[in-house]
PDB file of N, CA and C in Angstrom:
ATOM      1  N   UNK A   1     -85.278 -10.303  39.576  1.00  0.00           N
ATOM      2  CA  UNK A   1     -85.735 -10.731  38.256  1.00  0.00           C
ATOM      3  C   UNK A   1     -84.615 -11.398  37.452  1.00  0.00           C
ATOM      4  N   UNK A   2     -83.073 -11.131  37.361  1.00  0.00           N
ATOM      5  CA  UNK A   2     -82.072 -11.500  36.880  1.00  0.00           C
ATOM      6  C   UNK A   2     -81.587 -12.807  37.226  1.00  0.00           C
ATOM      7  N   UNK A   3     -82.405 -13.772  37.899  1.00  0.00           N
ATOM      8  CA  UNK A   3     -82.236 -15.456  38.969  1.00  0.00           C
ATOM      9  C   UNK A   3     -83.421 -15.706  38.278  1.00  0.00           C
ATOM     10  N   UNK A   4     -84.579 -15.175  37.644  1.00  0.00           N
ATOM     11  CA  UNK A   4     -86.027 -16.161  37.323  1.00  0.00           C
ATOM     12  C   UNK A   4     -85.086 -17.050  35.974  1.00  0.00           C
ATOM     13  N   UNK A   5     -84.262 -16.392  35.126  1.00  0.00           N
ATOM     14  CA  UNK A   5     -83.642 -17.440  34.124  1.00  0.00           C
ATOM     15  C   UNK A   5     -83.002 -18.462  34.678  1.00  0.00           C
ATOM     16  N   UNK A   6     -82.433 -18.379  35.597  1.00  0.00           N
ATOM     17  CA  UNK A   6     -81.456 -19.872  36.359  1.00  0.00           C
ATOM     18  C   UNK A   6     -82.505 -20.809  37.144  1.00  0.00           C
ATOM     19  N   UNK A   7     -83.357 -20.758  36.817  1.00  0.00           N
ATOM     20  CA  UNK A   7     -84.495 -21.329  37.939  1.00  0.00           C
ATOM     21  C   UNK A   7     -84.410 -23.020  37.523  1.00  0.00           C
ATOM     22  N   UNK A   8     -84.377 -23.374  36.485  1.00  0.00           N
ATOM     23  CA  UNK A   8     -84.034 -25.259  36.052  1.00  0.00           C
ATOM     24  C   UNK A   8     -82.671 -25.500  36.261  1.00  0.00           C
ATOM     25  N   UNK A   9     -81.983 -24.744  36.858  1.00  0.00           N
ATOM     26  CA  UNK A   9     -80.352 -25.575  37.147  1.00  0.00           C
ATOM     27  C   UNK A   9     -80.350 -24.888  38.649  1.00  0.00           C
ATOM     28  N   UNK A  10     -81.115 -24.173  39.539  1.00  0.00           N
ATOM     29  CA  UNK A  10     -80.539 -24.050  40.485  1.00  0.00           C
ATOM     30  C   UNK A  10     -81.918 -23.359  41.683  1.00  0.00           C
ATOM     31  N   UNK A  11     -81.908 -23.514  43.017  1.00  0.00           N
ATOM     32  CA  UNK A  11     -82.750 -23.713  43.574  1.00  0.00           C
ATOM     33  C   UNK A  11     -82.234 -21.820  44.024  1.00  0.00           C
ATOM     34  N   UNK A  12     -83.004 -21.002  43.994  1.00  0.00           N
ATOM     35  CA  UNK A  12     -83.071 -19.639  44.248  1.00  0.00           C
ATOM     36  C   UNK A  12     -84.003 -19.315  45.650  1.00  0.00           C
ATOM     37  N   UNK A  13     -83.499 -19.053  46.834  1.00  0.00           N
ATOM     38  CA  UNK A  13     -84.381 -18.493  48.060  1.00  0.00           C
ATOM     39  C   UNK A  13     -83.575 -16.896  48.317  1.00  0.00           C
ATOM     40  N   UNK A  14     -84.299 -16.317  48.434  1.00  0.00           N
ATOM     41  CA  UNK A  14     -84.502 -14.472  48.720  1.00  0.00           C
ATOM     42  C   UNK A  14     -84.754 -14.400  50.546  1.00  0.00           C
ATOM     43  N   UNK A  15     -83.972 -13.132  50.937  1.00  0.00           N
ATOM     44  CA  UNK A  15     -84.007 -12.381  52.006  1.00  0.00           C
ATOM     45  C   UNK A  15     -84.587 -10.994  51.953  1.00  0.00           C
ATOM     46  N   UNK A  16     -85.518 -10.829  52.385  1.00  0.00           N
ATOM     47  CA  UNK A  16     -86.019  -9.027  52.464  1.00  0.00           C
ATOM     48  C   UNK A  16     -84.856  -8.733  54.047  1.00  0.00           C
ATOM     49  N   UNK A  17     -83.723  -8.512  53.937  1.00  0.00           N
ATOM     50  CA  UNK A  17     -82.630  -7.600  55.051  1.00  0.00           C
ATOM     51  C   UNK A  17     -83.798  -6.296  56.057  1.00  0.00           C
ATOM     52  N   UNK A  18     -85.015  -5.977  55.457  1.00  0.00           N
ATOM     53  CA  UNK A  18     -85.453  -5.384  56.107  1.00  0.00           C
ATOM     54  C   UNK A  18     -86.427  -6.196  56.990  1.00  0.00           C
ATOM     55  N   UNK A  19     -86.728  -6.990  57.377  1.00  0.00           N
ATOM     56  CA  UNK A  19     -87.483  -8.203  57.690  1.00  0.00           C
ATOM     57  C   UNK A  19     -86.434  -9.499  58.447  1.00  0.00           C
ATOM     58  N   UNK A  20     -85.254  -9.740  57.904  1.00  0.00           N
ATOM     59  CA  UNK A  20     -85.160 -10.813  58.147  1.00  0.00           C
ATOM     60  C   UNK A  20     -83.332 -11.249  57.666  1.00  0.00           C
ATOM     61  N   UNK A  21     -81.914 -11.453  58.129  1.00  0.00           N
ATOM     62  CA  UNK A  21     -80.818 -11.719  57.729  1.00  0.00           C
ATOM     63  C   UNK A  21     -80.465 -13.355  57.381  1.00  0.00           C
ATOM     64  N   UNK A  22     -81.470 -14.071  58.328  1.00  0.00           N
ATOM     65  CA  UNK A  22     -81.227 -15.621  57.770  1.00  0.00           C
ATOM     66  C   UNK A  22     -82.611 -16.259  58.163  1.00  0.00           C
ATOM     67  N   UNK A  23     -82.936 -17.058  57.394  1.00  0.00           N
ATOM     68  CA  UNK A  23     -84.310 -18.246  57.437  1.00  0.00           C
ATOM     69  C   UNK A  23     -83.577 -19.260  56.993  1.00  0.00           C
ATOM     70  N   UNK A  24     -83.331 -20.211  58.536  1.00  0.00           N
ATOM     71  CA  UNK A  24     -83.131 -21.497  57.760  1.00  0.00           C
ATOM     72  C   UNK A  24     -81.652 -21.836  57.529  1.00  0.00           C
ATOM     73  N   UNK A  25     -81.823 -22.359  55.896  1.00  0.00           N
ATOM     74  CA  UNK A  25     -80.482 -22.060  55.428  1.00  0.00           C
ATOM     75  C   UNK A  25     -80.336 -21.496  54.782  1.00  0.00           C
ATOM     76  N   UNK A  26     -80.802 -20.417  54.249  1.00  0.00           N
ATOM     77  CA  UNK A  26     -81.044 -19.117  53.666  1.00  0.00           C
ATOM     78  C   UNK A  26     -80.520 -17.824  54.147  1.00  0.00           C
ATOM     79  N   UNK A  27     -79.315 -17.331  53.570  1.00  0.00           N
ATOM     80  CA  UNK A  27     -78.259 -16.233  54.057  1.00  0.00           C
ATOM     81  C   UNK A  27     -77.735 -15.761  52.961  1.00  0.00           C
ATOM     82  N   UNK A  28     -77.204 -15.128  53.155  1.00  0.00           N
ATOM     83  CA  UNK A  28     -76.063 -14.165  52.087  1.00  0.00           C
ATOM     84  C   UNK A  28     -74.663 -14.532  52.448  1.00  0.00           C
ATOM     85  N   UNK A  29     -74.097 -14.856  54.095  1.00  0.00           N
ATOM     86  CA  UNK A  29     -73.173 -14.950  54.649  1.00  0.00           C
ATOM     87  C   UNK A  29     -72.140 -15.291  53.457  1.00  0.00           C
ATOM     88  N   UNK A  30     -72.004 -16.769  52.856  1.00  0.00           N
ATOM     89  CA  UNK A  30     -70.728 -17.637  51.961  1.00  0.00           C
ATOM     90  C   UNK A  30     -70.564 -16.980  50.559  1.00  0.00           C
ATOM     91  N   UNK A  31     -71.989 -16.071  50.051  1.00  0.00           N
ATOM     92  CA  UNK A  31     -71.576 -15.096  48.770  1.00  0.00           C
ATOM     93  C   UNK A  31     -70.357 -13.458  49.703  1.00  0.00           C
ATOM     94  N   UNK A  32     -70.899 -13.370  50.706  1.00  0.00           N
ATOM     95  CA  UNK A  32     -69.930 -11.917  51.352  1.00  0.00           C
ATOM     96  C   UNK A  32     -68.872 -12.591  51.812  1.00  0.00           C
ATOM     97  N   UNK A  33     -68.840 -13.679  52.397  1.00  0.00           N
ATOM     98  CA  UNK A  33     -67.138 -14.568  52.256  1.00  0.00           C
ATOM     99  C   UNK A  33     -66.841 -14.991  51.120  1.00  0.00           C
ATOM    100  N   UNK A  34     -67.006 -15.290  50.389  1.00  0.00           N
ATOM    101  CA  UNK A  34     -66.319 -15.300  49.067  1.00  0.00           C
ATOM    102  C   UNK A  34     -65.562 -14.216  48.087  1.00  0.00           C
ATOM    103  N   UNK A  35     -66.846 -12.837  47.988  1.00  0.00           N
ATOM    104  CA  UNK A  35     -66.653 -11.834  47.404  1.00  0.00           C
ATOM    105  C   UNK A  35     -65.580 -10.969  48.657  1.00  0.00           C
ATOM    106  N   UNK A  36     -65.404 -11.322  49.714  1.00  0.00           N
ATOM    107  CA  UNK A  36     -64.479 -10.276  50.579  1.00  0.00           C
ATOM    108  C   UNK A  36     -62.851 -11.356  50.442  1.00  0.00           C
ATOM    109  N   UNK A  37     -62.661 -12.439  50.423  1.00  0.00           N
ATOM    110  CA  UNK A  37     -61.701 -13.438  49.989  1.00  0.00           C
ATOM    111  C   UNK A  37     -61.289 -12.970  48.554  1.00  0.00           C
ATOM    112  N   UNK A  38     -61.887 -12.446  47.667  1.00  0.00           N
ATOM    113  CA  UNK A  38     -61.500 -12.728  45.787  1.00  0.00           C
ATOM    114  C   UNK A  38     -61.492 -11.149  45.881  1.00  0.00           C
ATOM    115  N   UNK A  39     -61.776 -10.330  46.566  1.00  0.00           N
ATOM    116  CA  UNK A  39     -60.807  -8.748  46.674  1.00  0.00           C
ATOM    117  C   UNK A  39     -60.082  -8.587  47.529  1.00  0.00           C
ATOM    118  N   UNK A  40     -59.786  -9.417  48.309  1.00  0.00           N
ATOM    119  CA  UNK A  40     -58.473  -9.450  49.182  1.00  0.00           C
ATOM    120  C   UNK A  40     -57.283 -10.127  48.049  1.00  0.00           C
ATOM    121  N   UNK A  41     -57.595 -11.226  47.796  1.00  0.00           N
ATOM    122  CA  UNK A  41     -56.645 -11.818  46.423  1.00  0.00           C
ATOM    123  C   UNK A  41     -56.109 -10.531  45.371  1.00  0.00           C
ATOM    124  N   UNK A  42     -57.236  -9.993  44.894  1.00  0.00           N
ATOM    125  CA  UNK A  42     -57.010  -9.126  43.459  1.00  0.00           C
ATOM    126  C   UNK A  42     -56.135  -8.201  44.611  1.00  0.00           C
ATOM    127  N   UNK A  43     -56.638  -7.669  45.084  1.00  0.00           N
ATOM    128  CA  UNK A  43     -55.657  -6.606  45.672  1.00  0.00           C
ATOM    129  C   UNK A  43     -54.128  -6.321  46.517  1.00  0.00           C
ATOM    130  N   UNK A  44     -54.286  -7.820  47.304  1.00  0.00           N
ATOM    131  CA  UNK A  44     -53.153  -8.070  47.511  1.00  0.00           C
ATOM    132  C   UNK A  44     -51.899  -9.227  47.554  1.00  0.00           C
ATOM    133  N   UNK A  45     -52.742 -10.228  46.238  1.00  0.00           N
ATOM    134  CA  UNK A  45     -51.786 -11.239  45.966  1.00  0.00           C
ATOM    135  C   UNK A  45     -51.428 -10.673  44.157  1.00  0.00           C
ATOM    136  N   UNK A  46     -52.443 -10.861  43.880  1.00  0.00           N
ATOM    137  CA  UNK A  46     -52.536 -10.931  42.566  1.00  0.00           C
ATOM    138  C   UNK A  46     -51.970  -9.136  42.654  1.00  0.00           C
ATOM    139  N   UNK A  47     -52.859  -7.834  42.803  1.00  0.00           N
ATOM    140  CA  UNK A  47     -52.013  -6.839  42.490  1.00  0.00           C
ATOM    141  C   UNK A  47     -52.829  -6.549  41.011  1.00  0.00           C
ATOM    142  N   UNK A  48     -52.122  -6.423  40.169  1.00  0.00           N
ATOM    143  CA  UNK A  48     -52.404  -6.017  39.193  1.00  0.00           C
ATOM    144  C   UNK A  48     -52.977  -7.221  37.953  1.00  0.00           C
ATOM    145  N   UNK A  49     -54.511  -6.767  37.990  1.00  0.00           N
ATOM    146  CA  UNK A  49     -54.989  -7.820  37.304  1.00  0.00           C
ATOM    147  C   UNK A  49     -55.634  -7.277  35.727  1.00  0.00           C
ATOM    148  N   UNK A  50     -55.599  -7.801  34.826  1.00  0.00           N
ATOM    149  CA  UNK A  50     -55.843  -7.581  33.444  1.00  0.00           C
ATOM    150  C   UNK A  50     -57.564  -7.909  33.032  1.00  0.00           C
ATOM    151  N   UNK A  51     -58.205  -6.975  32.768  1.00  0.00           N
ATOM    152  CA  UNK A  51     -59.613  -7.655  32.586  1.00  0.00           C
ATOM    153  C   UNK A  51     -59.523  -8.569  31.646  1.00  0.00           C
ATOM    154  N   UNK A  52     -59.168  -9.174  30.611  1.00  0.00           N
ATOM    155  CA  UNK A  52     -58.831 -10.182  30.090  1.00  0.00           C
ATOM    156  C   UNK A  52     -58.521 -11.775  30.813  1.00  0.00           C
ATOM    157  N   UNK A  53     -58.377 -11.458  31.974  1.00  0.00           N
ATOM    158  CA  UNK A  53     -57.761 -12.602  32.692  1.00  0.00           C
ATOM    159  C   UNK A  53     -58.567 -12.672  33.526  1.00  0.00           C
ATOM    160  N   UNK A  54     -59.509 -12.089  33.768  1.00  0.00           N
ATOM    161  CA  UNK A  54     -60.266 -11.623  35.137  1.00  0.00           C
ATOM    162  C   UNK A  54     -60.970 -13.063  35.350  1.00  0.00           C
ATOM    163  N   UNK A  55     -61.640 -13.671  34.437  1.00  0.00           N
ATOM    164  CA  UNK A  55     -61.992 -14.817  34.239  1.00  0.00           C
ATOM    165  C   UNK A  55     -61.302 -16.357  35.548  1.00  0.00           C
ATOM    166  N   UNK A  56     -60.556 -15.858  34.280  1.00  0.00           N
ATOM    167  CA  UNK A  56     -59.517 -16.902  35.046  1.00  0.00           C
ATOM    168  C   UNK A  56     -59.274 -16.947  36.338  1.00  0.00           C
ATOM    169  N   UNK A  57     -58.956 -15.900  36.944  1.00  0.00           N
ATOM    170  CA  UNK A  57     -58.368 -15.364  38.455  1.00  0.00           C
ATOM    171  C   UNK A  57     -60.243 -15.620  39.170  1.00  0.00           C
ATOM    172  N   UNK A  58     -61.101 -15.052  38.793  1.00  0.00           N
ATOM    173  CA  UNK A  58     -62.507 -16.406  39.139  1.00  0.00           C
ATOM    174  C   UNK A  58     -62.466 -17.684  39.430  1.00  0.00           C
ATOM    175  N   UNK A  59     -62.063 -18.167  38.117  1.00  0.00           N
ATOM    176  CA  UNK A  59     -62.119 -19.602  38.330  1.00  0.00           C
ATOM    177  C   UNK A  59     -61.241 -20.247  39.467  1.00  0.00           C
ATOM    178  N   UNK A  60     -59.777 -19.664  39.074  1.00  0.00           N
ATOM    179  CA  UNK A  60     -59.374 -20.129  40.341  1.00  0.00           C
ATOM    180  C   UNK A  60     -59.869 -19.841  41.780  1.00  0.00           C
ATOM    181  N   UNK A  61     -59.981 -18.498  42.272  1.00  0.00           N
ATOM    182  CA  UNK A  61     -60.856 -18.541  43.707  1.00  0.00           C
ATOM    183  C   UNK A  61     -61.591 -19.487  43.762  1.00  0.00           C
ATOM    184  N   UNK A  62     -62.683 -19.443  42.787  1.00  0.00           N
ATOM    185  CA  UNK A  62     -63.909 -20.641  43.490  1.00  0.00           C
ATOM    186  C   UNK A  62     -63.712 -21.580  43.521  1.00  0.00           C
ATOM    187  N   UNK A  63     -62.383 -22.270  43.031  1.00  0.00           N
ATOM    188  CA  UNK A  63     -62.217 -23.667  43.124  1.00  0.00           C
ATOM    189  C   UNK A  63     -61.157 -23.716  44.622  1.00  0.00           C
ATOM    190  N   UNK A  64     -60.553 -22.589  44.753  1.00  0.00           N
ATOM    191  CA  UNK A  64     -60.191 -22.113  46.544  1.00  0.00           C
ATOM    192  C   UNK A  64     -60.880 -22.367  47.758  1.00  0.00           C
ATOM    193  N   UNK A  65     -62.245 -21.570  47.230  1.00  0.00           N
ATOM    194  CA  UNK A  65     -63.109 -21.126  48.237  1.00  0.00           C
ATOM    195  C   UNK A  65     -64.094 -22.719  48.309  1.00  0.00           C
ATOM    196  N   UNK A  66     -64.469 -23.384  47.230  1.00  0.00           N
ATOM    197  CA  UNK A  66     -65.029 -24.889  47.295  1.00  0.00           C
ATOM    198  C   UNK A  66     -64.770 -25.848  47.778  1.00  0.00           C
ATOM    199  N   UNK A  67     -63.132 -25.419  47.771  1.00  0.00           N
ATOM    200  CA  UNK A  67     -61.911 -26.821  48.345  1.00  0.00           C
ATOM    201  C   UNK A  67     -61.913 -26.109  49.731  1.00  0.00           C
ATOM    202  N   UNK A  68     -61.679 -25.486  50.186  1.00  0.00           N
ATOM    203  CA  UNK A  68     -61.257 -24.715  51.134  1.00  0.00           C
ATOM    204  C   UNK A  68     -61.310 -25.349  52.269  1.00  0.00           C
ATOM    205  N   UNK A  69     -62.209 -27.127  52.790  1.00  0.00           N
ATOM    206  CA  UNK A  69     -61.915 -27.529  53.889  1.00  0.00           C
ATOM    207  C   UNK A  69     -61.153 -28.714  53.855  1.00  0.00           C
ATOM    208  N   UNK A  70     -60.352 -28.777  52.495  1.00  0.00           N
ATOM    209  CA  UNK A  70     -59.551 -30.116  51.594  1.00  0.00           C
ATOM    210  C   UNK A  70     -57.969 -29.697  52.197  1.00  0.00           C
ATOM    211  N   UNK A  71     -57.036 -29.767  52.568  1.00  0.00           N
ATOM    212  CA  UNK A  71     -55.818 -29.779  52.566  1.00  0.00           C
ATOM    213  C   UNK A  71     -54.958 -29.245  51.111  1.00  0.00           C
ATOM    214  N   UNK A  72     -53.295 -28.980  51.720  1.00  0.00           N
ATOM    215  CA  UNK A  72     -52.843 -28.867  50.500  1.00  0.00           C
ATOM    216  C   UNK A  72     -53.021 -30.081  49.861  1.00  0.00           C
ATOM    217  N   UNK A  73     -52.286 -30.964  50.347  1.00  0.00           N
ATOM    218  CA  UNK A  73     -52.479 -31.522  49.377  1.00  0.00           C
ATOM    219  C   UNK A  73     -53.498 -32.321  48.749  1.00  0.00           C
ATOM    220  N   UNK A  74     -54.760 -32.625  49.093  1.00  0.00           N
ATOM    221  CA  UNK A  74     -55.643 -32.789  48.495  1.00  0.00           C
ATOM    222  C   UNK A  74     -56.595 -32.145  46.957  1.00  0.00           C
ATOM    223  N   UNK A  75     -56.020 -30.984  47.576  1.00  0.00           N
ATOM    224  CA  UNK A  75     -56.359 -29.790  46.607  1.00  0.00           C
ATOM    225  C   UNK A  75     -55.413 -29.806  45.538  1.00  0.00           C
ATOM    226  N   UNK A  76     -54.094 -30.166  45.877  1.00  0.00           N
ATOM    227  CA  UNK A  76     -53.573 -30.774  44.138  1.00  0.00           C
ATOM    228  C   UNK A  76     -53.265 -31.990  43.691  1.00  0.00           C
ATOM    229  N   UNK A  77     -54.070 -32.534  44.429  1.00  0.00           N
ATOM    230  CA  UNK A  77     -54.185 -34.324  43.955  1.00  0.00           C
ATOM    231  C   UNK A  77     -55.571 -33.974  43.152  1.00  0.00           C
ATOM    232  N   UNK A  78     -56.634 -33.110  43.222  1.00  0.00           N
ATOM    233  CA  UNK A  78     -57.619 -32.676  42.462  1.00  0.00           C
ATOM    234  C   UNK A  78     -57.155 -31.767  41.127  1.00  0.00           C
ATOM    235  N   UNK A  79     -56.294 -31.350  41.274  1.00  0.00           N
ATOM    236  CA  UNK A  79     -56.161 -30.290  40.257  1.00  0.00           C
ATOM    237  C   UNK A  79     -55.377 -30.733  39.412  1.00  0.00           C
ATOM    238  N   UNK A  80     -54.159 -31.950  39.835  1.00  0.00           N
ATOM    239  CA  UNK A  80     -53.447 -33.010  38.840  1.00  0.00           C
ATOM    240  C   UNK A  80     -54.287 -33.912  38.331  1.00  0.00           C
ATOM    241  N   UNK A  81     -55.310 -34.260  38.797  1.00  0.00           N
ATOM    242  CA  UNK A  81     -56.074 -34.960  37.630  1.00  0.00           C
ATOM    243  C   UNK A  81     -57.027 -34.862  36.633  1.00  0.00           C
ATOM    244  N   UNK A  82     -57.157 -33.341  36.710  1.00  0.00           N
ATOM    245  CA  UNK A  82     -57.962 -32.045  36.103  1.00  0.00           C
ATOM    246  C   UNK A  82     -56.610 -32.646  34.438  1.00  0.00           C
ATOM    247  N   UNK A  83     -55.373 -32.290  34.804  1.00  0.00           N
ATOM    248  CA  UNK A  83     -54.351 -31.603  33.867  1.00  0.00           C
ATOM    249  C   UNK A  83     -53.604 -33.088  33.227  1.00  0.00           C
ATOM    250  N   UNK A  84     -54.028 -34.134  33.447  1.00  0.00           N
ATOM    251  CA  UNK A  84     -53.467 -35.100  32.933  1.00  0.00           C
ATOM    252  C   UNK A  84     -53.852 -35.894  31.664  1.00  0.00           C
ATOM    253  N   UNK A  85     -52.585 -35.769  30.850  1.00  0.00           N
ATOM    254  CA  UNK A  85     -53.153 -36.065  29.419  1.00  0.00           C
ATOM    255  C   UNK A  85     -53.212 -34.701  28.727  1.00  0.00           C
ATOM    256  N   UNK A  86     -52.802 -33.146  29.445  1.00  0.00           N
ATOM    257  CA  UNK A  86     -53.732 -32.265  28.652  1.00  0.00           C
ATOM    258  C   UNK A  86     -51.828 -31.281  28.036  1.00  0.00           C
ATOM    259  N   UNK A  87     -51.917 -30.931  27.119  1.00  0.00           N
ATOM    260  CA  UNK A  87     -50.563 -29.966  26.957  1.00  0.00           C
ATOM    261  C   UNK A  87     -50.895 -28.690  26.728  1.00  0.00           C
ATOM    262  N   UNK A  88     -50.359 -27.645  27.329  1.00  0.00           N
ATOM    263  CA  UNK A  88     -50.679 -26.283  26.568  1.00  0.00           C
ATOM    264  C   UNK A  88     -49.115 -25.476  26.204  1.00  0.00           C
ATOM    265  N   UNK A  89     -48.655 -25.257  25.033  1.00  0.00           N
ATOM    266  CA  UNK A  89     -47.316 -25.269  24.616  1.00  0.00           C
ATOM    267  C   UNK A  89     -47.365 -23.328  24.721  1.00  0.00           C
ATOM    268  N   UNK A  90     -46.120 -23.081  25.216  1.00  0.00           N
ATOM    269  CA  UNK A  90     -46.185 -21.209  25.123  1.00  0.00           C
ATOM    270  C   UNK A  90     -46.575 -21.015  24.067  1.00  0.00           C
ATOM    271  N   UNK A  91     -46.816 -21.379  23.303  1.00  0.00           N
ATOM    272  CA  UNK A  91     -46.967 -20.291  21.593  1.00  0.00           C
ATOM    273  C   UNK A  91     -48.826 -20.068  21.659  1.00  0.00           C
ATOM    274  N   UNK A  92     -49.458 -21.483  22.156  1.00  0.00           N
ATOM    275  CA  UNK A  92     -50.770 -21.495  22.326  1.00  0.00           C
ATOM    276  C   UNK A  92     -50.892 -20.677  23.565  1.00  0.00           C
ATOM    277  N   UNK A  93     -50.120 -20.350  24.315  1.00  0.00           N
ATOM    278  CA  UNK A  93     -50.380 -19.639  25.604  1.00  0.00           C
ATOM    279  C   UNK A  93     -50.267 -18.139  25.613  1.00  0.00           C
ATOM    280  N   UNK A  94     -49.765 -17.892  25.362  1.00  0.00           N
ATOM    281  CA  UNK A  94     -49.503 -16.355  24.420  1.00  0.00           C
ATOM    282  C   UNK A  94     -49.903 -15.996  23.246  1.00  0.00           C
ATOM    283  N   UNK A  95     -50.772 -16.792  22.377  1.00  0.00           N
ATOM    284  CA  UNK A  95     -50.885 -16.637  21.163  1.00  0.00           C
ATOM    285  C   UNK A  95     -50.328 -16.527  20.147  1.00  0.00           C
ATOM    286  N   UNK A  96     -49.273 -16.634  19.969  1.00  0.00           N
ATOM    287  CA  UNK A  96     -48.342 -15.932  19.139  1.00  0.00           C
ATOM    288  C   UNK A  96     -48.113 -16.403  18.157  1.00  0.00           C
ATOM    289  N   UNK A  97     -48.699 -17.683  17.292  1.00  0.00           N
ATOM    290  CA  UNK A  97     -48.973 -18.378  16.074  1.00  0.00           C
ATOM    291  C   UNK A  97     -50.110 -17.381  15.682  1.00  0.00           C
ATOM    292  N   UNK A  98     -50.947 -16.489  15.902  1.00  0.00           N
ATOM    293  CA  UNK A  98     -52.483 -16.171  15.569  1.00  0.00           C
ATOM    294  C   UNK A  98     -52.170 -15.535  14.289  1.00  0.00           C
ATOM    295  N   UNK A  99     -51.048 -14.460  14.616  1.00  0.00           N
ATOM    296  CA  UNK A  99     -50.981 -13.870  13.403  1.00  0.00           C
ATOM    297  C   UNK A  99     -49.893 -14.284  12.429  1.00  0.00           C
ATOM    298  N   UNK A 100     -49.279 -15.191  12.158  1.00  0.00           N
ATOM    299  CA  UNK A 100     -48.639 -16.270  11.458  1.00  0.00           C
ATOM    300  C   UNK A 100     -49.779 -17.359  10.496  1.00  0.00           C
ATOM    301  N   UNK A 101     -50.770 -17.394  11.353  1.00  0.00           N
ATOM    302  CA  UNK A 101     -51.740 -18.332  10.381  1.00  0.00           C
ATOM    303  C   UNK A 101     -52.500 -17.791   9.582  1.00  0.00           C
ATOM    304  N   UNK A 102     -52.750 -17.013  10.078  1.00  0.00           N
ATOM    305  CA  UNK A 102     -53.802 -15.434   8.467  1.00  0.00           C
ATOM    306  C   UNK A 102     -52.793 -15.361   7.673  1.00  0.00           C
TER     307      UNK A 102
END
């Protein structure tokens, strides 16, 4: 019931596991490689992760796991042109103007 809201941005097909593990192109397989890849990361690259950041450490996997048949360097010839033109200065990165401006 929690997929009938995503139904105009994205095409939703279901497995009954008691019946049936793949129809088609219809699997679970690349969500259990993904989710077994992004707790291998948290646990043993990353280590100690901040729910605050948790976000973030997302975003990056899936843009890992999307690229993932791209090369190095392809994968930051994509990600340098994501960041060009853009500045983020430590004070905005840490916040640390926030309570200076109240």
């Amino acid at each position: 019931m929690s997929y009938a809201t995503l139904a105009p941005d994205y095409v939703h097909h279901f497995l009954d596991h008691a019946i049936e593990y793949v129809r088609d192109n219809v699997h679970t397989n690349g969500m259990e490689n993904f989710w077994s890849l992004f707790k291998r990361a948290l646990k043993g690259t990353y280590v100690s992760v901040e729910p605050v950041h948790l976000n973030a450490y997302t975003i990056e996997q899936t843009f890992r796991f999307n690229e993932r048949k791209d090369n190095d360097g392809g994968r930051f010839r994509k990600v340098l042109n994501t960041v060009t033109g853009k500045r983020l200065t430590y004070k905005e990165l840490t916040n640390r103007g926030a309570s200076a401006a109240v």
